[in-house]
N, C-alpha and C. Protein backbone atom coordinates (compact mmCIF):
# COMPACT_ATOMS: atom_id res chain seq x y z
N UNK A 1 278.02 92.38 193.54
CA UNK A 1 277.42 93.10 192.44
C UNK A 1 278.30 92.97 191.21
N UNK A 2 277.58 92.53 190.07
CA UNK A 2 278.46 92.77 188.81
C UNK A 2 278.57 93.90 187.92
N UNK A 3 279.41 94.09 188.04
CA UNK A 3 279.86 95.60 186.82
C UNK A 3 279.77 95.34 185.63
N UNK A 4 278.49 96.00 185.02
CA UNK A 4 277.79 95.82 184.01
C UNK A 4 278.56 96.88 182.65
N UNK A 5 279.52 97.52 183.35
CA UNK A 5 280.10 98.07 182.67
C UNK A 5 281.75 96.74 181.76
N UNK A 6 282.27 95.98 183.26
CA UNK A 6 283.15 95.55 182.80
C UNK A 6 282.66 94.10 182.20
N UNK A 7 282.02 93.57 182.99
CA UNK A 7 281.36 92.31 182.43
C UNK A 7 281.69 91.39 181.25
N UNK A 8 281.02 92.08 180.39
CA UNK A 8 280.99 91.88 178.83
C UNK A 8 282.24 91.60 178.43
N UNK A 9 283.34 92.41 179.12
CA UNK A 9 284.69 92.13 178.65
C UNK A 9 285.24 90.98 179.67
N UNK A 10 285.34 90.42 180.34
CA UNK A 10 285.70 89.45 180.91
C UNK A 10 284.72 88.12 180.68
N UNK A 11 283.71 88.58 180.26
CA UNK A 11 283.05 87.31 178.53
C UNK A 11 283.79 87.22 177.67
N UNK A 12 284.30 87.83 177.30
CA UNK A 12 285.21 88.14 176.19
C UNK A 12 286.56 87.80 176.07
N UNK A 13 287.12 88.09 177.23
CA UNK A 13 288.72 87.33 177.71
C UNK A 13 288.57 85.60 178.06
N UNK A 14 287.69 85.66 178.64
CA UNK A 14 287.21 83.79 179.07
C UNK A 14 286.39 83.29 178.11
N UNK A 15 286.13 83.85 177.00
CA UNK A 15 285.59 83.09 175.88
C UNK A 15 286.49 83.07 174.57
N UNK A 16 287.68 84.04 174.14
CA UNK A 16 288.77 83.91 173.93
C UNK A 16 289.68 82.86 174.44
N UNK A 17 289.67 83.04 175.32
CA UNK A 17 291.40 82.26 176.09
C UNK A 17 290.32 80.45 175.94
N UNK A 18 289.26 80.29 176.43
CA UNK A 18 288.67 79.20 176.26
C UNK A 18 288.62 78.44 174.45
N UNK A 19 288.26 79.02 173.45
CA UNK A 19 288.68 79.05 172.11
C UNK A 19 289.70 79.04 172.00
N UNK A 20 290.90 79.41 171.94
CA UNK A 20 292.29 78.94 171.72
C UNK A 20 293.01 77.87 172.59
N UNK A 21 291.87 77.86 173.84
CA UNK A 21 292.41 76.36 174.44
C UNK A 21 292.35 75.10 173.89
N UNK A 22 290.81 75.45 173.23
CA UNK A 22 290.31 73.52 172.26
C UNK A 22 291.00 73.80 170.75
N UNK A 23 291.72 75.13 170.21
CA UNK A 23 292.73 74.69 169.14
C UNK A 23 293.85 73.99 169.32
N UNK A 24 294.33 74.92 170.53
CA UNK A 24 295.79 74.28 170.99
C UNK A 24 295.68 72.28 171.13
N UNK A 25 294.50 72.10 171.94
CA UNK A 25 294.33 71.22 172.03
C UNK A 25 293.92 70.08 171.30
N UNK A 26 293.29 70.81 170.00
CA UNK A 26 293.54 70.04 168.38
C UNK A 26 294.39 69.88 167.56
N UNK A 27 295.39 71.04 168.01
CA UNK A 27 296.47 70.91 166.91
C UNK A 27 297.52 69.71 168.04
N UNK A 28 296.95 70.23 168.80
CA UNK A 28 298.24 68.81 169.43
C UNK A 28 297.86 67.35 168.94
N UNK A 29 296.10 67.43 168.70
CA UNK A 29 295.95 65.90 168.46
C UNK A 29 296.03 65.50 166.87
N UNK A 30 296.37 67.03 165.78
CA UNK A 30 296.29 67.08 164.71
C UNK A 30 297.65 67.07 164.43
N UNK A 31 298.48 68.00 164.57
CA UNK A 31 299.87 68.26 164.12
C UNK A 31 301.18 67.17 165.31
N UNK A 32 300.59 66.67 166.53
CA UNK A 32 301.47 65.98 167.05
C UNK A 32 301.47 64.30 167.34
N UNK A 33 300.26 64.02 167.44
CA UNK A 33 299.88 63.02 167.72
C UNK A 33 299.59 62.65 166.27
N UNK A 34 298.89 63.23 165.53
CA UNK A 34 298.65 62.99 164.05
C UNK A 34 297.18 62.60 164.09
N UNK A 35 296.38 62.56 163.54
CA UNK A 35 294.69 61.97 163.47
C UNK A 35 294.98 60.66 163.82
N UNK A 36 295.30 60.19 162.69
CA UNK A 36 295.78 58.49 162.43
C UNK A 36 296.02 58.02 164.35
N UNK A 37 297.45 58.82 164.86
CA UNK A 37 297.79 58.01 166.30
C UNK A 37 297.08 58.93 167.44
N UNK A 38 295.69 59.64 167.26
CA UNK A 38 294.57 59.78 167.87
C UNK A 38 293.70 58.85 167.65
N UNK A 39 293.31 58.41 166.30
CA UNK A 39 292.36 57.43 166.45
C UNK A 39 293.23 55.71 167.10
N UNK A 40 294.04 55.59 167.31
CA UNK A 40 294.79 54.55 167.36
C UNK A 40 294.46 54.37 169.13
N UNK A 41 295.00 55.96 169.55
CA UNK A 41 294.53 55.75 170.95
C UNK A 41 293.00 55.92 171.57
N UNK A 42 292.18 56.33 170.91
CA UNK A 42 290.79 56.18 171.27
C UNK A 42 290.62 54.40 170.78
N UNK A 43 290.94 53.97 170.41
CA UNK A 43 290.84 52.59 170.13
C UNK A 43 291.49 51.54 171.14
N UNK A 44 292.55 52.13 171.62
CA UNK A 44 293.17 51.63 172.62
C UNK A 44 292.57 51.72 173.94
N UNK A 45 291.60 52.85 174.11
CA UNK A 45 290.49 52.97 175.12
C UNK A 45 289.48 51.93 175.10
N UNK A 46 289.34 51.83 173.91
CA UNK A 46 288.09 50.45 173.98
C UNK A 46 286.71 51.52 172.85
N UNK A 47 287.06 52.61 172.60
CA UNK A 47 285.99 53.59 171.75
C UNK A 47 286.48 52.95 169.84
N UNK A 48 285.60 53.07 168.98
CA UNK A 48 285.44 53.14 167.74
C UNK A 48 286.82 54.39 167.59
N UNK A 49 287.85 53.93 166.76
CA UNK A 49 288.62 55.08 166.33
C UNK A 49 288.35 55.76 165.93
N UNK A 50 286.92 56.16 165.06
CA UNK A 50 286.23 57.23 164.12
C UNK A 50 286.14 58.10 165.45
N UNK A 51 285.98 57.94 166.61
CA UNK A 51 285.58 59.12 167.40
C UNK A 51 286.20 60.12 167.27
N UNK A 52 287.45 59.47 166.94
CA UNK A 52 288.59 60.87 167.33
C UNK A 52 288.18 61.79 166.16
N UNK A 53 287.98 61.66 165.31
CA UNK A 53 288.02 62.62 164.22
C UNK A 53 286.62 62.89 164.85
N UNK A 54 285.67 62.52 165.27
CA UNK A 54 284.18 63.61 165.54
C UNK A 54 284.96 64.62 166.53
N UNK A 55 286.41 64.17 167.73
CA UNK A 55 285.97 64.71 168.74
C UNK A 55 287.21 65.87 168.49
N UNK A 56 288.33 65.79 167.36
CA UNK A 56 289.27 66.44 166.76
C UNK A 56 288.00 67.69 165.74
N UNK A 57 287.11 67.61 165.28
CA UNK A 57 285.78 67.98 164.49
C UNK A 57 285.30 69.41 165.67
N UNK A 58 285.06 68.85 166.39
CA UNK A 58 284.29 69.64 167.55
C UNK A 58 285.13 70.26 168.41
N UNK A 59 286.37 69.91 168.25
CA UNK A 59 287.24 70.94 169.18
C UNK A 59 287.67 72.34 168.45
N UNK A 60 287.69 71.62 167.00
CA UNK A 60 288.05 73.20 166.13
C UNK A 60 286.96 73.96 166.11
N UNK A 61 285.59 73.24 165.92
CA UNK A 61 284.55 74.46 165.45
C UNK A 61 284.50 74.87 167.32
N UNK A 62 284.20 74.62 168.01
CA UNK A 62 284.03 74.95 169.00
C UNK A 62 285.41 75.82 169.51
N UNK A 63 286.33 75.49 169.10
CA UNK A 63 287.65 76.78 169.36
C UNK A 63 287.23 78.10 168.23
N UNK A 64 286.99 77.75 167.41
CA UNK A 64 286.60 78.71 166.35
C UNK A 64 285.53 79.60 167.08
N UNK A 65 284.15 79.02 167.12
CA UNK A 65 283.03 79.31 167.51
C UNK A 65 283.03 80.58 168.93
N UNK A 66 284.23 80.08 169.59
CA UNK A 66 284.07 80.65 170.62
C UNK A 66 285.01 81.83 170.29
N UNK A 67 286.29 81.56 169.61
CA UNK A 67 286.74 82.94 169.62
C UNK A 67 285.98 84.21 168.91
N UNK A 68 285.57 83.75 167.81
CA UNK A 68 284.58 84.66 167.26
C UNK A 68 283.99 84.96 167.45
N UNK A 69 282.73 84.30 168.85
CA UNK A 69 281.91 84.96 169.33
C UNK A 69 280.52 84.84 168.56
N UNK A 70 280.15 82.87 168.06
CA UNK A 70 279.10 82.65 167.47
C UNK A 70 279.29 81.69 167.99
N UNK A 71 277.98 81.75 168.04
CA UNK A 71 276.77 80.11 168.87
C UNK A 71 277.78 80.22 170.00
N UNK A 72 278.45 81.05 170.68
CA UNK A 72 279.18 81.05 172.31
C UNK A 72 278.58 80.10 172.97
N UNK A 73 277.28 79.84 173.54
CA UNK A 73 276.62 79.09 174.38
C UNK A 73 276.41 77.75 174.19
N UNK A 74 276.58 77.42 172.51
CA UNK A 74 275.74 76.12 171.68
C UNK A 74 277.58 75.26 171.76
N UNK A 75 279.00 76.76 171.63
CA UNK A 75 280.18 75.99 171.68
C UNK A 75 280.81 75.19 172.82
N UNK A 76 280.44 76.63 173.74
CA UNK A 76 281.12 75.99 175.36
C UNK A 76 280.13 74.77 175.38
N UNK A 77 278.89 74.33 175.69
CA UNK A 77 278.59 73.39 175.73
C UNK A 77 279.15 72.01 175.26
N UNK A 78 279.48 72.03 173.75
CA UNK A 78 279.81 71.33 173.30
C UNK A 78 280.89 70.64 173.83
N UNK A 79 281.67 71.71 173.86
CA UNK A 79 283.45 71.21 175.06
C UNK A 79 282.91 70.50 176.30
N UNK A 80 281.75 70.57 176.94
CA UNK A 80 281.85 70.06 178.16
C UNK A 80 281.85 68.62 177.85
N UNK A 81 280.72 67.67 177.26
CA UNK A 81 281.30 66.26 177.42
C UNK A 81 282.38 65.59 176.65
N UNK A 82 283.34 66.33 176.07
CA UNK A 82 284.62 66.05 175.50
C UNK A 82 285.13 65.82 176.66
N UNK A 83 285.23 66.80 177.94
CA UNK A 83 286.29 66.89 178.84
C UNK A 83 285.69 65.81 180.21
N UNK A 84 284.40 66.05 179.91
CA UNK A 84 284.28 65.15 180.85
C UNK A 84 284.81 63.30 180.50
N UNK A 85 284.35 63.12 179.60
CA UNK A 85 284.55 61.90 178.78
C UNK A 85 286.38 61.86 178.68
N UNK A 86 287.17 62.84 178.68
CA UNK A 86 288.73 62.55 178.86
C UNK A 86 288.61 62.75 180.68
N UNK A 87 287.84 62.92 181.30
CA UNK A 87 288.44 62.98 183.08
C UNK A 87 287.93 61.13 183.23
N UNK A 88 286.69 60.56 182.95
CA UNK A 88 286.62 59.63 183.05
C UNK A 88 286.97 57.95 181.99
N UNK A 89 287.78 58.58 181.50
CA UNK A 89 288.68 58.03 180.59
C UNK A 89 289.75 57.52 180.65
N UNK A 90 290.44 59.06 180.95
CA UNK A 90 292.03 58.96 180.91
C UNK A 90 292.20 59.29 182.35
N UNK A 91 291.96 60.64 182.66
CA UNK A 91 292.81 61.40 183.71
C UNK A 91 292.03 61.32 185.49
N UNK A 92 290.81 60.71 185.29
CA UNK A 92 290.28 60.22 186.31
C UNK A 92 291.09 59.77 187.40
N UNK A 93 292.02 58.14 186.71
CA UNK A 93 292.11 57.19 187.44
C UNK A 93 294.00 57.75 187.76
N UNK A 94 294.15 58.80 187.51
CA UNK A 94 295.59 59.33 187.85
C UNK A 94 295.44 60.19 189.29
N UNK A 95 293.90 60.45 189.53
CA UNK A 95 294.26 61.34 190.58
C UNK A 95 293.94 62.36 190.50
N UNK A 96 293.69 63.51 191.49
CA UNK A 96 293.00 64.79 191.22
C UNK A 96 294.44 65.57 190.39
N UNK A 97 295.07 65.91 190.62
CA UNK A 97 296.24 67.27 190.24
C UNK A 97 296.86 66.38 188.87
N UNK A 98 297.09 67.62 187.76
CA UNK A 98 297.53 67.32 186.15
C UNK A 98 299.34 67.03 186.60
N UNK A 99 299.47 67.54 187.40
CA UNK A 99 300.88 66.86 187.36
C UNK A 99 301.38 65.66 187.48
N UNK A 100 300.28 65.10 188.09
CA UNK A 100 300.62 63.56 189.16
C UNK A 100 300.69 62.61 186.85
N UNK A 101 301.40 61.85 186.91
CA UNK A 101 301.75 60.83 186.07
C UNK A 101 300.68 60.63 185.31
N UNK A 102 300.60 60.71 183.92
CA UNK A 102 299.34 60.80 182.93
C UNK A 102 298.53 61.79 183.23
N UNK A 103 298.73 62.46 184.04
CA UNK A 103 297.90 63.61 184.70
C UNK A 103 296.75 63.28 185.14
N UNK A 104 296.51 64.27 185.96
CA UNK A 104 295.31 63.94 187.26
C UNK A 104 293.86 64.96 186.48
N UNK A 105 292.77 65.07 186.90
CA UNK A 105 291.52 65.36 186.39
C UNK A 105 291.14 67.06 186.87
N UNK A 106 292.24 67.72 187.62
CA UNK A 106 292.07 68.59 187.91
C UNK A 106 291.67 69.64 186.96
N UNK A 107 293.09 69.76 185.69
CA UNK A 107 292.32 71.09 184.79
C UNK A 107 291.32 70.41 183.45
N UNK A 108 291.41 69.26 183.22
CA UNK A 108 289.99 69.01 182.25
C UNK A 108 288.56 69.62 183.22
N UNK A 109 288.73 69.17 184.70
CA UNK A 109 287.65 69.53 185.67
C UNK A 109 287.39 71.22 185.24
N UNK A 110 288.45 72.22 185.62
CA UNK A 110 288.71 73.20 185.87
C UNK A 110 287.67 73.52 184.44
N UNK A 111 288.57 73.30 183.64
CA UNK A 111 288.15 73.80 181.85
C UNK A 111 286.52 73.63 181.88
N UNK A 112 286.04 72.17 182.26
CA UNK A 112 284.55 72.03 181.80
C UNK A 112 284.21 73.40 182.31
N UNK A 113 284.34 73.43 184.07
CA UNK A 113 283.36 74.37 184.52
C UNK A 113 283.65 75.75 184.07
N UNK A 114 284.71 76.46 183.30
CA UNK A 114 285.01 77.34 182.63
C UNK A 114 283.64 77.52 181.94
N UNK A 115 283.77 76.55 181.25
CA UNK A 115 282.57 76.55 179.91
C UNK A 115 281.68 76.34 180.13
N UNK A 116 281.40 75.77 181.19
CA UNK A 116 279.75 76.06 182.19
C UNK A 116 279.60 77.32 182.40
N UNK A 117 280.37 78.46 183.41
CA UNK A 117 280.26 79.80 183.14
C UNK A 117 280.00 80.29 181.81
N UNK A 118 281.01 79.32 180.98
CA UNK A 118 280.76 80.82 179.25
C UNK A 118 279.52 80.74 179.04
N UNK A 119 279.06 79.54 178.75
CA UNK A 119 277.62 78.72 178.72
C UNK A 119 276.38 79.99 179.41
N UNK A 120 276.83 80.12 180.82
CA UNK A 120 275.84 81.08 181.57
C UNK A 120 275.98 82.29 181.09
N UNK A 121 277.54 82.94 181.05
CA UNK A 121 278.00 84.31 180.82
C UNK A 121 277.11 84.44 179.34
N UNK A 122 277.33 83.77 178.19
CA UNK A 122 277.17 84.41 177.16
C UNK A 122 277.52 84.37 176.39
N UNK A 123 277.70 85.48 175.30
CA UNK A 123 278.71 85.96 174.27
C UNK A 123 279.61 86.99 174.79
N UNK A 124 279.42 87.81 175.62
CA UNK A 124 280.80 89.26 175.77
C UNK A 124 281.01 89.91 174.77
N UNK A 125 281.70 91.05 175.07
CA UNK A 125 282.27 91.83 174.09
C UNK A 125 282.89 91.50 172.71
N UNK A 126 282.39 92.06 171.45
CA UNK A 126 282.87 91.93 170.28
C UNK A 126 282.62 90.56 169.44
N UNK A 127 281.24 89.82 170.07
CA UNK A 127 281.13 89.01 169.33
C UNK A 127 280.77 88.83 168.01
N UNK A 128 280.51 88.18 167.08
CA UNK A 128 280.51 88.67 165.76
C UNK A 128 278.80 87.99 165.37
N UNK A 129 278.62 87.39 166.27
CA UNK A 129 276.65 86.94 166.35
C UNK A 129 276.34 86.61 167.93
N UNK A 130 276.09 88.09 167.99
CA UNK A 130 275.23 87.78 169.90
C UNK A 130 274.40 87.17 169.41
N UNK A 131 273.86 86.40 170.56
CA UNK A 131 272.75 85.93 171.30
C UNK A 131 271.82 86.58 171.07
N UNK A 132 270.56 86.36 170.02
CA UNK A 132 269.49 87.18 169.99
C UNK A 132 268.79 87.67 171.59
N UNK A 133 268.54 86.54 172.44
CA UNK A 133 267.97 86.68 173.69
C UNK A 133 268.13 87.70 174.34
N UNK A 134 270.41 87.99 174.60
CA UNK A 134 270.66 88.88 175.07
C UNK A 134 270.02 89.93 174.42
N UNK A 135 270.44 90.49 173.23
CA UNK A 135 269.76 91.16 172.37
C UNK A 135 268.65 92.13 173.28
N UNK A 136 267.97 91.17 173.30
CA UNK A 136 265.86 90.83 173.69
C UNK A 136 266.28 91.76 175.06
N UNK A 137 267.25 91.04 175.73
CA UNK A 137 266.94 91.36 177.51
C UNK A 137 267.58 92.95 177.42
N UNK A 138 268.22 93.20 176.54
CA UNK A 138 269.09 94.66 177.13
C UNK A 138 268.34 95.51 176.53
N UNK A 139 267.58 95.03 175.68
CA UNK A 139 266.73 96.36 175.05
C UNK A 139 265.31 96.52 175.86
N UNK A 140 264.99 95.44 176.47
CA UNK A 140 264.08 95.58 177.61
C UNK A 140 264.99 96.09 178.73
N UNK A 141 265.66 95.93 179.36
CA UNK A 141 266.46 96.77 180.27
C UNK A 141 266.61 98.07 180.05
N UNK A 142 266.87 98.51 178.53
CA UNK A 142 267.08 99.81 178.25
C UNK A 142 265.97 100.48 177.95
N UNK A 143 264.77 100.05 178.31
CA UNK A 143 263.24 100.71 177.76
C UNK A 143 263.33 101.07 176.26
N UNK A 144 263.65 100.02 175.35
CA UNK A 144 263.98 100.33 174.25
C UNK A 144 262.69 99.21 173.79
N UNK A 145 261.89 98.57 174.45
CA UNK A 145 260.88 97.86 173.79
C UNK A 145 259.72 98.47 173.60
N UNK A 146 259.07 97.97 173.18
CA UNK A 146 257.59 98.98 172.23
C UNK A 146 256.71 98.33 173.11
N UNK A 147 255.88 99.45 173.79
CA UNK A 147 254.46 99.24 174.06
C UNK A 147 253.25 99.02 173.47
């Protein structure tokens, strides 16, 4: 049974901590790697170097998106074929576990299905544009709709 009381807030912690994961994970490809030696290595994959900047593009709004708690469902989505596209890319052919050498496919794996849950979960607590739908369903739950 889910506790409809706590719920919302553990939307809220896993849609948080998920949003500051795809910053962290931009600023590494922004402030460490640099754009320039991101696109250098998507090129070195055999991809158009412009990708990197779509896929450096979509990690911020989608880190953004999610911490704030807008388009939640339209963001986590978005993250999923980023990560899938780095497991069969990069971290595939290393092996299941991130430790093993270039790292293994375990937490890009882990992360997608994170964001498959947020995807299902929602928005959670304190978002700053629910989900009209939810909206829709709790006020029908709450006999708050008009006959």
């Amino acid at each position: 049974m889910i506790d409809s009381r706590t719920a919302p807030y553990a939307a809220l912690v896993l849609r948080v901590t998920l949003g500051a994961l795809f910053l962290a994970h931009a600023g590494l490809k922004l402030f460490v790697f640099t754009p320039a030696g991101t696109a250098k290595f998507f090129g070195s994959l055999g991809f158009p170097p412009e990708l990197a900047y779509l896929i450096m593009t979509v990690e911020v709004m989608s880190g953004v998106a999610l911490i704030l708690g807008v388009w939640t469902r339209y963001a986590a989505l978005a993250g999923i074929p980023i990560l899938l596209g780095a497991i069969f890319t990069v971290h595939g052919a290393a092996g299941f576990f991130f430790t093993n050498p270039k790292g293994g496919w375990e937490y890009p794996a882990f992360w997608a299905i994170a964001l498959a849950a947020q995807a299902l979960l929602g928005d959670g607590a304190y978002a700053l544009r629910p989900s009209r739908d939810v909206e829709a369903a709790s006020g029908q739950l709450s006999g708050a709709h008009s006959r």
